[in-house]
Protein backbone atom coordinates (compact mmCIF):
# COMPACT_ATOMS: atom_id res chain seq x y z
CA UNK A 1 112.08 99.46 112.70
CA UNK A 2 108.89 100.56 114.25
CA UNK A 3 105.83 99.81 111.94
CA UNK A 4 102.76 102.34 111.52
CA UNK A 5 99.51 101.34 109.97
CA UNK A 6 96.69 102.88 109.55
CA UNK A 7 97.67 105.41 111.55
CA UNK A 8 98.73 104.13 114.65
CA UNK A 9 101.48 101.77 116.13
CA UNK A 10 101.11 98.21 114.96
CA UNK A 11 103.18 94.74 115.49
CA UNK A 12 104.40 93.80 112.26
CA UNK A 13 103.22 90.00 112.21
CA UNK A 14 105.29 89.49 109.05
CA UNK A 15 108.16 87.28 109.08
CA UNK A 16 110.74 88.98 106.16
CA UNK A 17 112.70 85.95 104.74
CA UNK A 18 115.79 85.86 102.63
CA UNK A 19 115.66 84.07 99.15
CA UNK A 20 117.91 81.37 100.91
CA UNK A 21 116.25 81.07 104.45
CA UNK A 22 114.07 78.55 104.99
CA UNK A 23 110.00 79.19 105.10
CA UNK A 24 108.54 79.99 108.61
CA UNK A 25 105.52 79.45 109.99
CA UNK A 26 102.46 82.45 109.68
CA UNK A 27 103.00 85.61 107.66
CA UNK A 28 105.49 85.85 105.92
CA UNK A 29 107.20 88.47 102.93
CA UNK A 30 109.62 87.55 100.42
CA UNK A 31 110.90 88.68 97.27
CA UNK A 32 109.33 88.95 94.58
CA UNK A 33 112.39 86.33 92.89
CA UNK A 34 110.80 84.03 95.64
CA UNK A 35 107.19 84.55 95.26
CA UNK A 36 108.16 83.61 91.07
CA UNK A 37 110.20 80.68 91.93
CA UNK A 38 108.14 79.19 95.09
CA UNK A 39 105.04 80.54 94.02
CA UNK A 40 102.51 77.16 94.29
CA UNK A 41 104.18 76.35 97.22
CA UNK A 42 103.92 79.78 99.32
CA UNK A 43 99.96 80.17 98.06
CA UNK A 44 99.22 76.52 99.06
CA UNK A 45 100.22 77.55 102.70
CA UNK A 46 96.81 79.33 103.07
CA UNK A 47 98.47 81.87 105.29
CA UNK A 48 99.30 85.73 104.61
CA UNK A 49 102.21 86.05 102.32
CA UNK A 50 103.44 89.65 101.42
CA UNK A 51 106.31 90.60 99.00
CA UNK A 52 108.24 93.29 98.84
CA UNK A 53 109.34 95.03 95.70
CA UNK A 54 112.26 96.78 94.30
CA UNK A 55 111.96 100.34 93.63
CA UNK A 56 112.49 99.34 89.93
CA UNK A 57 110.06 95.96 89.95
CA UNK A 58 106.78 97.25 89.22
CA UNK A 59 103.68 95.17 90.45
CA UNK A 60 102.62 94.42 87.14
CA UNK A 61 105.28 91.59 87.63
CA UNK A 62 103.55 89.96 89.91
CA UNK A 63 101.30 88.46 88.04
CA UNK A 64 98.13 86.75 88.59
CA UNK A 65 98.87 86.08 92.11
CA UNK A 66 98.35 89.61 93.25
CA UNK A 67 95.19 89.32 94.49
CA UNK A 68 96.29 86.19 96.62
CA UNK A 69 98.30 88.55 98.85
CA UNK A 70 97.59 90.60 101.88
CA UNK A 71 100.60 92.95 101.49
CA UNK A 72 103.09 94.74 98.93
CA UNK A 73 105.85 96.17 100.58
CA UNK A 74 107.52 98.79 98.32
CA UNK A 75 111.27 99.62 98.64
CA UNK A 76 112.07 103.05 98.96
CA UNK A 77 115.88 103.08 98.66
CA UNK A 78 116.27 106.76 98.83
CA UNK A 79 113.87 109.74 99.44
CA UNK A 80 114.61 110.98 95.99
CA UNK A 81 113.59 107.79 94.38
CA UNK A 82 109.44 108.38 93.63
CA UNK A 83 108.60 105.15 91.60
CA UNK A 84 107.12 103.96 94.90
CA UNK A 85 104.22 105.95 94.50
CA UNK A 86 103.61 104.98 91.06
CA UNK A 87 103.37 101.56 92.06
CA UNK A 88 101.20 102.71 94.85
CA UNK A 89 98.65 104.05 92.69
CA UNK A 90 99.22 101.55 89.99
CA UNK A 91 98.40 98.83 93.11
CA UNK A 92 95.05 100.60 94.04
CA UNK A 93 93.92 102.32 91.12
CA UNK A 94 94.52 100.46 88.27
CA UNK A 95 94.92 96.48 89.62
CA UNK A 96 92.51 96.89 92.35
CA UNK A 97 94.80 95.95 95.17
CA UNK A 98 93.10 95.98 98.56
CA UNK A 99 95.31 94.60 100.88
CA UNK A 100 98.06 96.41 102.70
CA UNK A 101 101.12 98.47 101.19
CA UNK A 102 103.71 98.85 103.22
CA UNK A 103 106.49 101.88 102.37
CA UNK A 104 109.53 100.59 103.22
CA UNK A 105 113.30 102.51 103.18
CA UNK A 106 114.05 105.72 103.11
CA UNK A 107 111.45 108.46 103.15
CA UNK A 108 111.21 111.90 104.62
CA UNK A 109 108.16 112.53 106.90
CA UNK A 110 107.13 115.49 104.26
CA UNK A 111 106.11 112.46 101.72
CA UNK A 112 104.11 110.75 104.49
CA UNK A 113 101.28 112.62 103.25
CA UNK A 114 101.91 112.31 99.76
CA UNK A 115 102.11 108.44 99.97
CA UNK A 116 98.70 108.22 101.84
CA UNK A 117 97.10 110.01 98.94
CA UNK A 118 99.12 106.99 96.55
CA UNK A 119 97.46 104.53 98.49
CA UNK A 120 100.21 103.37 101.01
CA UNK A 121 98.85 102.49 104.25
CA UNK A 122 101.67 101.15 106.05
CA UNK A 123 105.01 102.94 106.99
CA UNK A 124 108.02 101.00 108.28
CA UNK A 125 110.60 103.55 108.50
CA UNK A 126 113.02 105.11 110.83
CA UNK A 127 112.32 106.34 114.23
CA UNK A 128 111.40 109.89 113.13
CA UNK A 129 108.51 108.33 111.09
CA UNK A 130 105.52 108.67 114.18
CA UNK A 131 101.90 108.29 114.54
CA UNK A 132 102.01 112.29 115.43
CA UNK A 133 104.19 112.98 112.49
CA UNK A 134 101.76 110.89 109.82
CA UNK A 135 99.18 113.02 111.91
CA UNK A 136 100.47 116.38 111.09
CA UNK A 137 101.58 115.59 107.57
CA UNK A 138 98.17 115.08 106.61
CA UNK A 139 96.69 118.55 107.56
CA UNK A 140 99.94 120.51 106.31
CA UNK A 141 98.63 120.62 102.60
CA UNK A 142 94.79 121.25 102.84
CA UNK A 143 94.31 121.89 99.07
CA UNK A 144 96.10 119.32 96.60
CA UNK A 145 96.52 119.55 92.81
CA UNK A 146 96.21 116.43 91.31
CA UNK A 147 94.07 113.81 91.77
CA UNK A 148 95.18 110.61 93.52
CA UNK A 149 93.30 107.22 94.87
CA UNK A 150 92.08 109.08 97.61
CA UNK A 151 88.65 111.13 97.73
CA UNK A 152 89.98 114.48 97.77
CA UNK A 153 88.95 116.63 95.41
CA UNK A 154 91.66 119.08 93.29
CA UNK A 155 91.99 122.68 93.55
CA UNK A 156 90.68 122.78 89.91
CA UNK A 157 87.92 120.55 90.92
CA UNK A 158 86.76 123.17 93.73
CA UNK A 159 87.24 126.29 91.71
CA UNK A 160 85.30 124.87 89.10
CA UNK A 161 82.82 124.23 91.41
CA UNK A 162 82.70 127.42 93.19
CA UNK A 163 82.82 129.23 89.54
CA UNK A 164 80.92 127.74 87.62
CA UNK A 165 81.16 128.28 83.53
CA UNK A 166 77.88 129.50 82.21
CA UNK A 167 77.90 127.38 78.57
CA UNK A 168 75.79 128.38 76.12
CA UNK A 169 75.43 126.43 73.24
């Protein structure tokens, strides 16, 4: 599947393993069943190590090793499923996750933007999925209503600010 990050094309240098298959050399993502069972073994390898997530495995079950890893991969296993953007947000905003996080599955190119705002930065999808399509996701909604990890600031943020309450105490 072709891989978009940050925006553009990019070569996925990740080797996805099995539980079974043996470890390869580099990068490489696993399971999260494998990171638990093989954990010592896949940090002492000093070499990127991602795993990917089940839509219902939240990254609290990772552990302490989170902030050993360059990437979290979350499964999307259908468009209707939205737990991947809690753990998104979960990831950046409340465990301080900088590395990469990589939607993976089934999404719809209207939740491209939607998932940027989460915190994913990575989209390995199907071939509709596009630098040009992330592109014009992000400038379809200019205003936004809640907050997310991202800067922007709410509608209720900018009306407040553009009509200001005059408290008096």
């Amino acid at each position: 599947m072709p891989l978009i990050r940050n925006g553009g094309w990019a070569h996925d240098e990740y080797t996805a393993l099995t539980d079974q298959a043996p470890l390869a050399e580099g990068p490489v993502l696993v399971s999260l069943t494998r990171f638990h069972s093989e954990r010592e073994l896949l940090l002492a390898r000093n070499q990127p190590l991602g795993v990917r997530l089940s839509s219902a495995q939240s990254p609290e079950d990772i552990g302490p090793g989170l902030h050993h890893l360059s990437l979290v991969a979350l499964e999307f296993p259908t468009f209707r499923d939205g737990r991947g953007f809690s753990w998104a947000r979960l990831l950046r905003a409340r465990l301080g996750f900088l590395g990469e996080i990589r939607a993976v599955g089934h999404f719809l190119i209207d939740q491209l933007a939607f998932m940027e705002r989460c915190g994913i930065n990575a989209f390995d999808g199907d071939a509709r999925i596009t630098p040009e399509a992330l592109a014009a996701a992000r400038v379809e909604f200019r205003n936004v209503y809640q907050p997310a990890v991202d800067s922007r600031p709410t509608i209720g943020r900018l009306r407040a600010k553009a009509h200001p309450v005059d408290w008096k105490p």
